[in-house]
C-alpha atoms as a PDB file:
ATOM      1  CA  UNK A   1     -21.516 114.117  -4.343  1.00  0.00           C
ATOM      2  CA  UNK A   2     -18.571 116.320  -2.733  1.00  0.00           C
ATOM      3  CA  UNK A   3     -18.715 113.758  -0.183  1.00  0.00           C
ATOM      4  CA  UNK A   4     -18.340 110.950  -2.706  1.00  0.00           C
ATOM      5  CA  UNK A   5     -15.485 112.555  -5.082  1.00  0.00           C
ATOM      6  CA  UNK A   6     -13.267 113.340  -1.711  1.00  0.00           C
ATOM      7  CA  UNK A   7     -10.887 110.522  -1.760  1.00  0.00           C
ATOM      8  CA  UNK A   8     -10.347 111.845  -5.650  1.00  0.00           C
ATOM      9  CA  UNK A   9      -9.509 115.369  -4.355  1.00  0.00           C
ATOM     10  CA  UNK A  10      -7.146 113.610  -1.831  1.00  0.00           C
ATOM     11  CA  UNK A  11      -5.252 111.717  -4.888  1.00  0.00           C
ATOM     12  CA  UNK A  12      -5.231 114.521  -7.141  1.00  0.00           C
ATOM     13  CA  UNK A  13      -3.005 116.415  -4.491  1.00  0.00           C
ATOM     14  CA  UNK A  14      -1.429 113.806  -3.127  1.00  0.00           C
ATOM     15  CA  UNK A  15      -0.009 113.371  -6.997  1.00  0.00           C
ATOM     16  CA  UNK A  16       1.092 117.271  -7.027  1.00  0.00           C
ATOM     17  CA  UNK A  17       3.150 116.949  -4.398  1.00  0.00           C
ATOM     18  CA  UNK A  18       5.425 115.551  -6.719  1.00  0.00           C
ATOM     19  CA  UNK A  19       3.920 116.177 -10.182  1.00  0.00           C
ATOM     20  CA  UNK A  20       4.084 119.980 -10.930  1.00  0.00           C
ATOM     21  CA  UNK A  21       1.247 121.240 -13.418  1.00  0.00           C
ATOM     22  CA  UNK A  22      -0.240 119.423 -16.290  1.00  0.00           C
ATOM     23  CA  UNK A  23      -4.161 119.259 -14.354  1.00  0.00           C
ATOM     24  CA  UNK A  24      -5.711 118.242 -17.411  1.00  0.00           C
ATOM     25  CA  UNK A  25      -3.328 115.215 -17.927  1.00  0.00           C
ATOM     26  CA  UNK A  26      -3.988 114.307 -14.410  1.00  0.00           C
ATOM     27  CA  UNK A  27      -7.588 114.502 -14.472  1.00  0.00           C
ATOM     28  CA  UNK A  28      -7.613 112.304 -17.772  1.00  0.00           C
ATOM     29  CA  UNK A  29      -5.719 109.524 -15.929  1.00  0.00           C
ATOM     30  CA  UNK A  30      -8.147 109.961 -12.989  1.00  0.00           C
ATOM     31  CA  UNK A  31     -11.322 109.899 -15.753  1.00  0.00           C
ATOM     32  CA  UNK A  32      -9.628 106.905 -16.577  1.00  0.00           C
ATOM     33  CA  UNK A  33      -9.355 105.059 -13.412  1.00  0.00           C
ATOM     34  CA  UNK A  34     -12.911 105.865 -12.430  1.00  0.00           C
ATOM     35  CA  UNK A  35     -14.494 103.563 -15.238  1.00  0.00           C
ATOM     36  CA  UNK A  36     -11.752 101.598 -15.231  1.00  0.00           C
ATOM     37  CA  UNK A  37      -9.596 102.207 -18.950  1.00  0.00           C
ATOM     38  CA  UNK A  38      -6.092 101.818 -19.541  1.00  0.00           C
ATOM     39  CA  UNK A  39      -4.051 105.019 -20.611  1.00  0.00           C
ATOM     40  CA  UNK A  40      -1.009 105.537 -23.285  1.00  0.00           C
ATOM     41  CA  UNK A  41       1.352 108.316 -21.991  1.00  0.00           C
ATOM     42  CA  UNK A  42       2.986 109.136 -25.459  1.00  0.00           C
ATOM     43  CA  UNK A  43       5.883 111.857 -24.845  1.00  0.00           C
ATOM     44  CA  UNK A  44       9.506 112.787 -25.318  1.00  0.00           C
ATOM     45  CA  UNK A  45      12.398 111.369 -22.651  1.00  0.00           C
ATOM     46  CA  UNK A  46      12.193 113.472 -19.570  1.00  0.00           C
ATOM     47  CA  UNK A  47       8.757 115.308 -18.965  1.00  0.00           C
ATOM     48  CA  UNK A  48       7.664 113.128 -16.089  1.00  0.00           C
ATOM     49  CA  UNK A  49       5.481 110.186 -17.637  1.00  0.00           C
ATOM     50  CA  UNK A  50       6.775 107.444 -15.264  1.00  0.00           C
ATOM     51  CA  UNK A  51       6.859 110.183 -12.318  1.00  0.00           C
ATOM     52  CA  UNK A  52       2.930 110.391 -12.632  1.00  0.00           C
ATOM     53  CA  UNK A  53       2.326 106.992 -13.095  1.00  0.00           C
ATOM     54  CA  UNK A  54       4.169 106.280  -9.876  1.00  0.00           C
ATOM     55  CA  UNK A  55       2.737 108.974  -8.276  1.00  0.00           C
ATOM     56  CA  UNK A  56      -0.403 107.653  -8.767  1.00  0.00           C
ATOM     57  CA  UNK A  57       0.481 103.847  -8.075  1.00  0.00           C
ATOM     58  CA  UNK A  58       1.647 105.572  -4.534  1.00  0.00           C
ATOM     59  CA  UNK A  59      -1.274 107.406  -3.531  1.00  0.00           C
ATOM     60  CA  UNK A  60      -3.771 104.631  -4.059  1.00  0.00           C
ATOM     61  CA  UNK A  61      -3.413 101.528  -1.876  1.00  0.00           C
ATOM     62  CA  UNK A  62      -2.887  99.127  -4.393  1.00  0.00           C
ATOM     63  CA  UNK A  63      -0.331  96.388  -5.265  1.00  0.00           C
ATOM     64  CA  UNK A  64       1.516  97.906  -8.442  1.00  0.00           C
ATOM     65  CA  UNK A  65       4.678  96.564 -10.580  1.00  0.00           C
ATOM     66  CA  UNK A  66       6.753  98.131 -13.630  1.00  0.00           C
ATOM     67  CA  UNK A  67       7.589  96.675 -16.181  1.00  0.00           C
ATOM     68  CA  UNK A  68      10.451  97.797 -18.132  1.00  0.00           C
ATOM     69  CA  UNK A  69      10.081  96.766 -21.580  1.00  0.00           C
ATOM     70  CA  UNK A  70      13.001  95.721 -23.959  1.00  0.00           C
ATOM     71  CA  UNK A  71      13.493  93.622 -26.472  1.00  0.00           C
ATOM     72  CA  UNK A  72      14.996  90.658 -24.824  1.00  0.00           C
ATOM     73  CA  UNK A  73      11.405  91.023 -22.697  1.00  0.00           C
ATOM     74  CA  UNK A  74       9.354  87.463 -23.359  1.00  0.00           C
ATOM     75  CA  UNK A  75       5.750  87.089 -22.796  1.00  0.00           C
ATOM     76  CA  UNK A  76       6.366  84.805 -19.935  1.00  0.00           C
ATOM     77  CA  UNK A  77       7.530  87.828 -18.266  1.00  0.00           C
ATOM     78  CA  UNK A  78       4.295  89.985 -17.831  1.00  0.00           C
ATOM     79  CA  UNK A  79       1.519  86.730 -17.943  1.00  0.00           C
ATOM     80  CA  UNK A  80       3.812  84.422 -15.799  1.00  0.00           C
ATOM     81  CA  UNK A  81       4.693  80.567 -16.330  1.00  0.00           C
ATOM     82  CA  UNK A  82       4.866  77.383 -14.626  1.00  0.00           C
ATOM     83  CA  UNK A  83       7.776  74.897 -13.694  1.00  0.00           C
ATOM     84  CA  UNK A  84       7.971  71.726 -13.031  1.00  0.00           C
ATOM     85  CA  UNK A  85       9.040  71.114  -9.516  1.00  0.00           C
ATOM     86  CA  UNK A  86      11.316  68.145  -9.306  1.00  0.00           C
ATOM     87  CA  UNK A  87      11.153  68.025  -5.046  1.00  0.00           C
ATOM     88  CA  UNK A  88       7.564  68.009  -5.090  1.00  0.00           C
ATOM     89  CA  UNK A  89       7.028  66.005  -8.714  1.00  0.00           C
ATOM     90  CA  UNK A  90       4.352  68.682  -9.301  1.00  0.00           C
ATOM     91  CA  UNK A  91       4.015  71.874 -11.993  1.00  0.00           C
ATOM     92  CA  UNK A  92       4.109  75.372  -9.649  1.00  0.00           C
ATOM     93  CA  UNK A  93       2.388  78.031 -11.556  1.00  0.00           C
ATOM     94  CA  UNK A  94       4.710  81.733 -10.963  1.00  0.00           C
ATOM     95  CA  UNK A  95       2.620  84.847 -11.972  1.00  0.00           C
ATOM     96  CA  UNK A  96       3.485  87.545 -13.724  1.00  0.00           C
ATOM     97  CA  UNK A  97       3.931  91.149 -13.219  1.00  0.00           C
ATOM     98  CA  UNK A  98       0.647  91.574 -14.855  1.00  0.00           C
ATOM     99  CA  UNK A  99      -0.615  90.135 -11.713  1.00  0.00           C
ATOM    100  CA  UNK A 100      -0.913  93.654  -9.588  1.00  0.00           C
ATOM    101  CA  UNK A 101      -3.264  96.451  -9.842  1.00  0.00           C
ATOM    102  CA  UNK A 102      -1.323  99.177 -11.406  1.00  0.00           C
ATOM    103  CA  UNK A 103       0.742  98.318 -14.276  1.00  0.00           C
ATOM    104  CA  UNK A 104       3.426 100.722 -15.492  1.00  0.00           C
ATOM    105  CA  UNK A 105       4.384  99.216 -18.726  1.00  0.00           C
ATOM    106  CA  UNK A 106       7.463 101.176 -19.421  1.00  0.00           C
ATOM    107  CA  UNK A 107       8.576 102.670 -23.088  1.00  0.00           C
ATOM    108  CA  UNK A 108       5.966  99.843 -24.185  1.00  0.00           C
ATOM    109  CA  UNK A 109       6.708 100.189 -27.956  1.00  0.00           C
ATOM    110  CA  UNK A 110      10.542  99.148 -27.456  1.00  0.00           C
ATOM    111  CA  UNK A 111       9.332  94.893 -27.200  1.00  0.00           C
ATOM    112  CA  UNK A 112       8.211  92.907 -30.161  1.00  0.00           C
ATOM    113  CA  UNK A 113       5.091  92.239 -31.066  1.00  0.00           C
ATOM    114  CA  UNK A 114       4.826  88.688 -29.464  1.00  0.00           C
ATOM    115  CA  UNK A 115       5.352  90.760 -25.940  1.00  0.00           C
ATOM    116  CA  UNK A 116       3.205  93.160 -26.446  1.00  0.00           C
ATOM    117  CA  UNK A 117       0.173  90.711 -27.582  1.00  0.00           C
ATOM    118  CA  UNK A 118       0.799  89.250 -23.941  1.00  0.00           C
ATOM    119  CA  UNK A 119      -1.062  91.946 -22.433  1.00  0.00           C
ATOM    120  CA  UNK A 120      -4.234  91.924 -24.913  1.00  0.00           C
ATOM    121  CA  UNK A 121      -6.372  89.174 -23.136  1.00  0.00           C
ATOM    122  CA  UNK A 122      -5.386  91.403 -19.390  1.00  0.00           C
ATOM    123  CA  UNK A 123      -6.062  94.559 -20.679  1.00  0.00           C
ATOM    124  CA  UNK A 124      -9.136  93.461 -22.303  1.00  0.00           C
ATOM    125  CA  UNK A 125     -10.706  90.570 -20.206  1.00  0.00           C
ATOM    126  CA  UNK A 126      -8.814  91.325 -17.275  1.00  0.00           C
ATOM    127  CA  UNK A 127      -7.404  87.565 -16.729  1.00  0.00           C
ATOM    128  CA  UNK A 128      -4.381  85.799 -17.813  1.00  0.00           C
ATOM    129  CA  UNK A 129      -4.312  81.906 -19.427  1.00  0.00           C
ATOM    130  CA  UNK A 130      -0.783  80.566 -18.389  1.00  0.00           C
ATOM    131  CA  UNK A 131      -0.997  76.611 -20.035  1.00  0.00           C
ATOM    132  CA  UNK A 132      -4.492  76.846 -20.693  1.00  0.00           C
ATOM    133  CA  UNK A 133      -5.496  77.708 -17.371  1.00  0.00           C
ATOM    134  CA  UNK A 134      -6.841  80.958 -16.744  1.00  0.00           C
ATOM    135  CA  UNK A 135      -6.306  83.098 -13.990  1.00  0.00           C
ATOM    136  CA  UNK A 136      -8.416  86.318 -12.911  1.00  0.00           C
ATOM    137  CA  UNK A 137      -6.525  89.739 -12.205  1.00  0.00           C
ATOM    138  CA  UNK A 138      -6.771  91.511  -9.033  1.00  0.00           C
ATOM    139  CA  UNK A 139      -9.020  94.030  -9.231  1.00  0.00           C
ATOM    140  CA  UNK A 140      -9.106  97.108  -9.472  1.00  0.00           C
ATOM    141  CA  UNK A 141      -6.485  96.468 -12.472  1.00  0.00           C
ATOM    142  CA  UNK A 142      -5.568  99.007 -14.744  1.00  0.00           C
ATOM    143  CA  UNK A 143      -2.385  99.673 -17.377  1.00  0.00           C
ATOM    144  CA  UNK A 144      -0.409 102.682 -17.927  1.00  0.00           C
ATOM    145  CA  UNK A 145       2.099 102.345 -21.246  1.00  0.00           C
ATOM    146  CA  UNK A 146       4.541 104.832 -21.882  1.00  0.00           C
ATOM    147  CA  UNK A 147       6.255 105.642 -25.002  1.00  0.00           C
ATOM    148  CA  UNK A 148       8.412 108.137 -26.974  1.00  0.00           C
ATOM    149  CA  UNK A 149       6.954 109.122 -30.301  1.00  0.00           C
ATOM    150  CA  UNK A 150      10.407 110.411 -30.796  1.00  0.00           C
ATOM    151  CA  UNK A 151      12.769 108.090 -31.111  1.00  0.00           C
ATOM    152  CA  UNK A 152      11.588 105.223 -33.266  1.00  0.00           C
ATOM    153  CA  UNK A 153      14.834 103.603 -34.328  1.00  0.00           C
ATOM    154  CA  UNK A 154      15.192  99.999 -32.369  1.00  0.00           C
ATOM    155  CA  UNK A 155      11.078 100.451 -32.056  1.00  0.00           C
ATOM    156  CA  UNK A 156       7.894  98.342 -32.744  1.00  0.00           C
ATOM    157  CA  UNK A 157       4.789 100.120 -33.146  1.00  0.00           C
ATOM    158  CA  UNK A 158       2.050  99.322 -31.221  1.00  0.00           C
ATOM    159  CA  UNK A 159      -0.762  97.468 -33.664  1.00  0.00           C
ATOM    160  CA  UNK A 160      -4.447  98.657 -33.978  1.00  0.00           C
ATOM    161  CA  UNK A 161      -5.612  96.001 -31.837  1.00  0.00           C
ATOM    162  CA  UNK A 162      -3.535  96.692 -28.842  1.00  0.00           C
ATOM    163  CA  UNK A 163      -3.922 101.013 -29.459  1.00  0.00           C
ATOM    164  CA  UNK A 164      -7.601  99.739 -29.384  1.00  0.00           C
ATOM    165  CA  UNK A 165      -7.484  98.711 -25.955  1.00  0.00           C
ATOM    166  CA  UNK A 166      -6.104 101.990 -24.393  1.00  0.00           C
ATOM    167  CA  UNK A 167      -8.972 103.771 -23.359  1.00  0.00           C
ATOM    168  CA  UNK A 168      -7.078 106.755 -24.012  1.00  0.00           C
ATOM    169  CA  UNK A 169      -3.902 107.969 -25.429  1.00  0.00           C
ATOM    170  CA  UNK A 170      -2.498 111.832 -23.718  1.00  0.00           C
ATOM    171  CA  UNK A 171       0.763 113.766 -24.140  1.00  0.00           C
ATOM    172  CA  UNK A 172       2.173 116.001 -21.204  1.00  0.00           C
ATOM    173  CA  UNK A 173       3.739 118.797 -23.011  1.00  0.00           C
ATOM    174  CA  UNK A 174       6.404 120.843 -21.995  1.00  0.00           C
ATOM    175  CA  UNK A 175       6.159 122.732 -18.496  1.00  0.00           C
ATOM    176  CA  UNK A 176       5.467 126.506 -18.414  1.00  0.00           C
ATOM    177  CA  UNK A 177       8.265 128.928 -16.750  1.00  0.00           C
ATOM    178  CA  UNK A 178       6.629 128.709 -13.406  1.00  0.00           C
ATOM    179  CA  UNK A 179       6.184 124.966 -13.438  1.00  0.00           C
ATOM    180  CA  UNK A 180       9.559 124.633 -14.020  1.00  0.00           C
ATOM    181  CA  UNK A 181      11.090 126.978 -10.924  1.00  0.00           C
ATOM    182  CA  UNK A 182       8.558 124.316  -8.970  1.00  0.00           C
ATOM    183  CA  UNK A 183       9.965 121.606 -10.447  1.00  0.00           C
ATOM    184  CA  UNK A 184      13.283 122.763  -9.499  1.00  0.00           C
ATOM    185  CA  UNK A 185      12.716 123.206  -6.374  1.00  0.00           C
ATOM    186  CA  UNK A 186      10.995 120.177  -5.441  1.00  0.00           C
ATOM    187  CA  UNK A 187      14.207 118.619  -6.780  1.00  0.00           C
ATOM    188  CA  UNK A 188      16.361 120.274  -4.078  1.00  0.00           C
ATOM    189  CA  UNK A 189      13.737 119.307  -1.565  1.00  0.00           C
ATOM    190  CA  UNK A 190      14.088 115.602  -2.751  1.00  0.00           C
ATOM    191  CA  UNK A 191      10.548 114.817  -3.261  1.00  0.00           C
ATOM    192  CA  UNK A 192       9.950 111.661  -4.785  1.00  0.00           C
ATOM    193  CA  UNK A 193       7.283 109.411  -5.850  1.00  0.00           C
ATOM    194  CA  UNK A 194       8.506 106.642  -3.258  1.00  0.00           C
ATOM    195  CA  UNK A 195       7.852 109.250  -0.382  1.00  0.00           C
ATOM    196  CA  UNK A 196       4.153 109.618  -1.032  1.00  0.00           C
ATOM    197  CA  UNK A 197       2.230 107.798   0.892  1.00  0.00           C
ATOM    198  CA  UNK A 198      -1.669 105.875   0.377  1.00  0.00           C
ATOM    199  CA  UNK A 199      -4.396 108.534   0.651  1.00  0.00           C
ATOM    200  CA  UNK A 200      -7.399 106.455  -1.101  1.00  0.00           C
ATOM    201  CA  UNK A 201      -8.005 102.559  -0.216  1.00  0.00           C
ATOM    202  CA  UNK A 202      -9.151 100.253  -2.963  1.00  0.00           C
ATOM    203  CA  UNK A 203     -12.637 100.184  -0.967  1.00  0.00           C
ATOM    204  CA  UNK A 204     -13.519 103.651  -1.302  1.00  0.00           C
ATOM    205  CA  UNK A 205     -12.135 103.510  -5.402  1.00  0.00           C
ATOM    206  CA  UNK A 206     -14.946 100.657  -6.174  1.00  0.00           C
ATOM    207  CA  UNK A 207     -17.462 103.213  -4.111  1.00  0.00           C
ATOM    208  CA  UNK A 208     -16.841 105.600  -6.845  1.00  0.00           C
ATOM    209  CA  UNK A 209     -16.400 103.399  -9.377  1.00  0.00           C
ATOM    210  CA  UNK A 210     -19.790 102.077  -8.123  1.00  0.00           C
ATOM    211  CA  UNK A 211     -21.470 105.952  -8.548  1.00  0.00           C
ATOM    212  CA  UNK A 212     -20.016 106.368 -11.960  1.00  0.00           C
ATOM    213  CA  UNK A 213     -22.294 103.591 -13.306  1.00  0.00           C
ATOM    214  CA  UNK A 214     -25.162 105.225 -12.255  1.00  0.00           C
ATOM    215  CA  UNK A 215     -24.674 108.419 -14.175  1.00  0.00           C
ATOM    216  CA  UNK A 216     -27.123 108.863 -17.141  1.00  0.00           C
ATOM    217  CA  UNK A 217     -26.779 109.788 -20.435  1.00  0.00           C
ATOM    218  CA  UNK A 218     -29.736 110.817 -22.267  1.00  0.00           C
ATOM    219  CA  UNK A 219     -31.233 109.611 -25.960  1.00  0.00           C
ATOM    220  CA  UNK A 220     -29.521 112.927 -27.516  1.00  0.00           C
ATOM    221  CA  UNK A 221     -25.842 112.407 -26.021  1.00  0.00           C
ATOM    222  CA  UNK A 222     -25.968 108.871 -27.232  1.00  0.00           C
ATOM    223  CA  UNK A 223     -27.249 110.140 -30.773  1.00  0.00           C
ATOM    224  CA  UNK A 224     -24.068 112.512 -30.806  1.00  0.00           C
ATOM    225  CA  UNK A 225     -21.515 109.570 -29.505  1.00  0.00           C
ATOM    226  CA  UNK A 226     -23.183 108.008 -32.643  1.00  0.00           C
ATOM    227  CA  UNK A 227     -22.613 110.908 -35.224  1.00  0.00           C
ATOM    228  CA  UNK A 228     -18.880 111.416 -34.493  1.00  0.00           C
ATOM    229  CA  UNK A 229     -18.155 107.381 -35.008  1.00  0.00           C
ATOM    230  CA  UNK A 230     -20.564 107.325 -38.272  1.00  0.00           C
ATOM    231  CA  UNK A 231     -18.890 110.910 -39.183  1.00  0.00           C
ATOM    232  CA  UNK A 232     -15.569 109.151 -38.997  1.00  0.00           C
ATOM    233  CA  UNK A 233     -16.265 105.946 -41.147  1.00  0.00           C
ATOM    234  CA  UNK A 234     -17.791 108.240 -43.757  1.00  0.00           C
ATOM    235  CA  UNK A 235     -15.423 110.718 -44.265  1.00  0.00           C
ATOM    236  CA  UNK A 236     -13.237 110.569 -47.211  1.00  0.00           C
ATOM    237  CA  UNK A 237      -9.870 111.444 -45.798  1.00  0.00           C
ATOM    238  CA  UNK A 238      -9.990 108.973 -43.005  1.00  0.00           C
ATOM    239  CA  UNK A 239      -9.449 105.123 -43.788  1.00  0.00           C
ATOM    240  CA  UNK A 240      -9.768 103.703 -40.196  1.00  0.00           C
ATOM    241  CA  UNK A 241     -12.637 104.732 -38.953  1.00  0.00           C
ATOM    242  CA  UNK A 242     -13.876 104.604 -35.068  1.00  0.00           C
ATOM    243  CA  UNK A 243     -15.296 100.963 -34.540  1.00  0.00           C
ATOM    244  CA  UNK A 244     -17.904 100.239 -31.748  1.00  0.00           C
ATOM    245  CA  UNK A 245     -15.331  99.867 -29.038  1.00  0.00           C
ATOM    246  CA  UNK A 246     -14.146 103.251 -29.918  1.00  0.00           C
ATOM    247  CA  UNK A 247     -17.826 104.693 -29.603  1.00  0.00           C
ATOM    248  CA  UNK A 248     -18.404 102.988 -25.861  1.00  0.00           C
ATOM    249  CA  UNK A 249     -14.918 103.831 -24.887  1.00  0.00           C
ATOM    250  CA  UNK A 250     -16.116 107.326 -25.746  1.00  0.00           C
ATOM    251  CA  UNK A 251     -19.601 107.466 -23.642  1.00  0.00           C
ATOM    252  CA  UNK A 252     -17.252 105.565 -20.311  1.00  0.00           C
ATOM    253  CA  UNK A 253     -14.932 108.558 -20.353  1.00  0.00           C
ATOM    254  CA  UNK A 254     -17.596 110.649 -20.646  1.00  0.00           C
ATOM    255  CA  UNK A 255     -19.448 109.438 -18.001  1.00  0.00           C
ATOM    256  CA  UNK A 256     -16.425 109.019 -15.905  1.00  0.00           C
ATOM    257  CA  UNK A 257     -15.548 112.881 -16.957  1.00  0.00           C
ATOM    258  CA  UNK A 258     -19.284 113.804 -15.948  1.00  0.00           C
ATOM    259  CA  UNK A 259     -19.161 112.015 -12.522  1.00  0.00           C
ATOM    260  CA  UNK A 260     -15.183 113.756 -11.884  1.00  0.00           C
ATOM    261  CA  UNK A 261     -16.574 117.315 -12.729  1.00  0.00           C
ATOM    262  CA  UNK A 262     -19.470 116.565  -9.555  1.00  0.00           C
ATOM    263  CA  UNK A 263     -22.587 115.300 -11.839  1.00  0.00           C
ATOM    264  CA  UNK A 264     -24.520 112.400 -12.665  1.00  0.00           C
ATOM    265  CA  UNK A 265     -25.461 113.013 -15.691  1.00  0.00           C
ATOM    266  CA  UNK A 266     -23.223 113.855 -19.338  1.00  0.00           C
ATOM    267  CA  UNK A 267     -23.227 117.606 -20.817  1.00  0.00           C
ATOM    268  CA  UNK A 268     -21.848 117.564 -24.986  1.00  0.00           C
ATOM    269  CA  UNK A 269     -19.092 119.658 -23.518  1.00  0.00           C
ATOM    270  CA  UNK A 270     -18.013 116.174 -21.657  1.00  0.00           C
ATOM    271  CA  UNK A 271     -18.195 114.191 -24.291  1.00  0.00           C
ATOM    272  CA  UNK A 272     -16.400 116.751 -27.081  1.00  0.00           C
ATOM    273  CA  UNK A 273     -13.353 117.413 -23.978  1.00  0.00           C
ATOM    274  CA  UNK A 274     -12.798 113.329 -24.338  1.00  0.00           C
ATOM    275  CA  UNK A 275     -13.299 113.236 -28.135  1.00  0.00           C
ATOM    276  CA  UNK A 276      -9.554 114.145 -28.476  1.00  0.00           C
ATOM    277  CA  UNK A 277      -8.058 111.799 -26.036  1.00  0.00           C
ATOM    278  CA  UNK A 278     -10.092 109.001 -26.696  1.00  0.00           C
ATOM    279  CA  UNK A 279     -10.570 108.584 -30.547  1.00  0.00           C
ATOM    280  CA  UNK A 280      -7.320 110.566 -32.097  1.00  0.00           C
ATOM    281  CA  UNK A 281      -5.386 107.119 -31.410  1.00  0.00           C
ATOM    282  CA  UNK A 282      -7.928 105.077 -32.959  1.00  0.00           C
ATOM    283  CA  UNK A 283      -7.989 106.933 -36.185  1.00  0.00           C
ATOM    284  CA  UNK A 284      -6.372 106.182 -39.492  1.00  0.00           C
ATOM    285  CA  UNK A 285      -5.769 108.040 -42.623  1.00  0.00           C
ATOM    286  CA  UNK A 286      -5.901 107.507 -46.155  1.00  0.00           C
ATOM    287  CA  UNK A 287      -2.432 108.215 -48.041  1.00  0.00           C
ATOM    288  CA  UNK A 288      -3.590 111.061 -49.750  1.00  0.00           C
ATOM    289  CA  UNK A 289      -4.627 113.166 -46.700  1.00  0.00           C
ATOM    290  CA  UNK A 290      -1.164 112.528 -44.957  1.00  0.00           C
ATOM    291  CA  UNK A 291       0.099 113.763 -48.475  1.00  0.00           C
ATOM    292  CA  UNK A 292      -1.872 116.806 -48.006  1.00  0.00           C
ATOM    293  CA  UNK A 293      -0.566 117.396 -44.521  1.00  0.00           C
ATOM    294  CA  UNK A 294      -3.624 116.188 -42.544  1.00  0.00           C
ATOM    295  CA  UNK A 295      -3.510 115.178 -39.355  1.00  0.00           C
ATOM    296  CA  UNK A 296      -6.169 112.813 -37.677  1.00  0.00           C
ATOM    297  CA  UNK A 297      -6.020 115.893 -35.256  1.00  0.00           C
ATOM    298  CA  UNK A 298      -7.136 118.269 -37.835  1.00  0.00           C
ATOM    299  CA  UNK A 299      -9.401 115.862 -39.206  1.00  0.00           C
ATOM    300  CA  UNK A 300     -11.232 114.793 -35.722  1.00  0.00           C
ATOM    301  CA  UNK A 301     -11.732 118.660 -34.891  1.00  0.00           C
ATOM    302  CA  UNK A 302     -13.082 119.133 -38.254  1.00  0.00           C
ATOM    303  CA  UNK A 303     -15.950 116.593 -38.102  1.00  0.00           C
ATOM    304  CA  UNK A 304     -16.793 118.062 -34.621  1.00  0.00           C
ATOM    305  CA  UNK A 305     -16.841 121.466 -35.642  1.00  0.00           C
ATOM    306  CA  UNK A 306     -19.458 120.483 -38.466  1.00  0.00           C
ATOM    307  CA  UNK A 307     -21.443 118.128 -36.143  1.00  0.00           C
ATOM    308  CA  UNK A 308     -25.022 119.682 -34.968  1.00  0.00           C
ATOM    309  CA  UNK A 309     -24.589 119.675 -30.986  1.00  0.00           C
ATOM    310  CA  UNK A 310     -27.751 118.422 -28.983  1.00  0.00           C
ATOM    311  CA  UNK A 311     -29.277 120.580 -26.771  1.00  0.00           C
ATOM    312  CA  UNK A 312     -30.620 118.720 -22.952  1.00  0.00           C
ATOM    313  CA  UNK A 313     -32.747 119.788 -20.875  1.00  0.00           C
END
């Protein structure tokens, strides 16, 4: 298994080199890529969300493209289009930017709604239909979105059906006083994303991708994936609750968590450490628990907290 999870090892330090801190967002985004979800990097201006996408984009040898979304972005842009050649007397299909690997769809929520729809049938089905004819994306293919939670003036917020298809939404945070000096100082060194160079290959990625569908999860872990989504439709403050997706996105990251902490098989603690991540974004409430102050946050740890944990042999 050491053997196996190497090339992750290599990627998680090739990304330090010039992301400082912040493991457990890291490993989240490398969770991620291992079963092959999309992540939502939702933070304030400056703490280094594009700096670990392309970071990671850098380290892996894959094709990768940002997009910077604004709101004179069209569909057309990310899916692609075709044009009608008038030398040739024949239509010449141009892809997209959605046509890489890595996607870095940048400040994601500042497009309109008819953009952001343009990535639901990638992210989802991974493939693209540009005049009815469909394409298949490169593979491995994967999106990381950014946006500030901030700043919402000049905004559209992302709809429940495109939040559904992030496998996972994570914040950075703010960097502690020693993460900081290192951040400085990398900055005087001049260390970039662009001067990283490829420490995994797409081959060995799909040879763990391959080992992370063969980690089990037994009758009792499923049983508890199934209590937190039924605990969530149920209760009374909550007026979204988690849908099926929500539940399997839930047992892939935990899997995918299981596999990156060196097993093949899924502990409760793995699937309660991706609870947060993976469901918070998915949740609604009702009017009358925002009134109250509620947060899906407080609401999500609740329901845990009162859930019976299973106990595995």
């Amino acid at each position: 298994m050491s053997d196996l999870l190497a090339p992750i090892h290599r990627l998680k330090e090739n990304i330090q080199q010039v992301f400082v801190g912040k493991d457990d967002a890291v490993d989240l985004i490398l969770t991620a890529l291992i079963c092959g979800g999309h992540v939502l990097i939702e933070d304030v201006p400056g703490l280094g969300k594009t700096t670990l996408v392309s970071s990671l984009a850098k380290s892996l040898g894959c094709s990768f493209a940002r997009i910077q979304f604004t709101p004179d972005v069209m569909p057309a842009d990310v899916t692609g289009y075709t044009l009608f050649n008038m030398a040739t007397g024949e239509k010449e299909v141009h892809m997209g930017a959605v046509m890489h690997q890595i996607i870095l769809a940048d400040e994601i929520n500042r497009t309109g709604p008819k953009t952001q729809s343009s990535l639901l049938e990638a992210m989802q089905e991974r493939q693209v239909t540009i005049d009815g004819a469909t394409y298949p994306l490169p593979s491995p293919f994967m999106v990381l979105a950014t946006q500030n939670p901030s700043e919402l003036a000049g905004t559209f917020p992302l709809p429940e059906a495109q939040l559904d298809r992030f496998l996972m939404r994570i914040s950075l945070g703010y960097p502690s006083r020693a993460e900081e000096r290192q951040i400085l100082e990398r900055g005087m060194q001049q260390m970039e994303p662009k001067k990283l160079n490829s420490v995994v290959t797409a081959e060995e990625l799909f040879a763990i991708q391959e080992e992370y569908h063969k980690v089990r999860c037994t009758q009792p872990i499923l049983d508890y994936i199934i209590n937190i989504a039924e605990a969530t439709r149920h209760n009374d403050q909550i007026a979204l609750g988690i849908s099926p997706r929500g539940s399997l996105a839930l047992l892939n990251a935990s899997r995918a968590y299981a596999l990156l902490q060196g097993r093949d098989f899924v502990q409760p603690d793995d699937v309660q450490k991706m609870t947060e991540p993976v469901l918070l974004h998915r949740i609604q409430l009702k009017s009358q628990a925002v009134f109250k102050q509620q947060t899906p946050l407080m609401v999500l740890r609740s329901i845990i907290r009162d859930l019976r944990v299973p106990a595995i042999s």
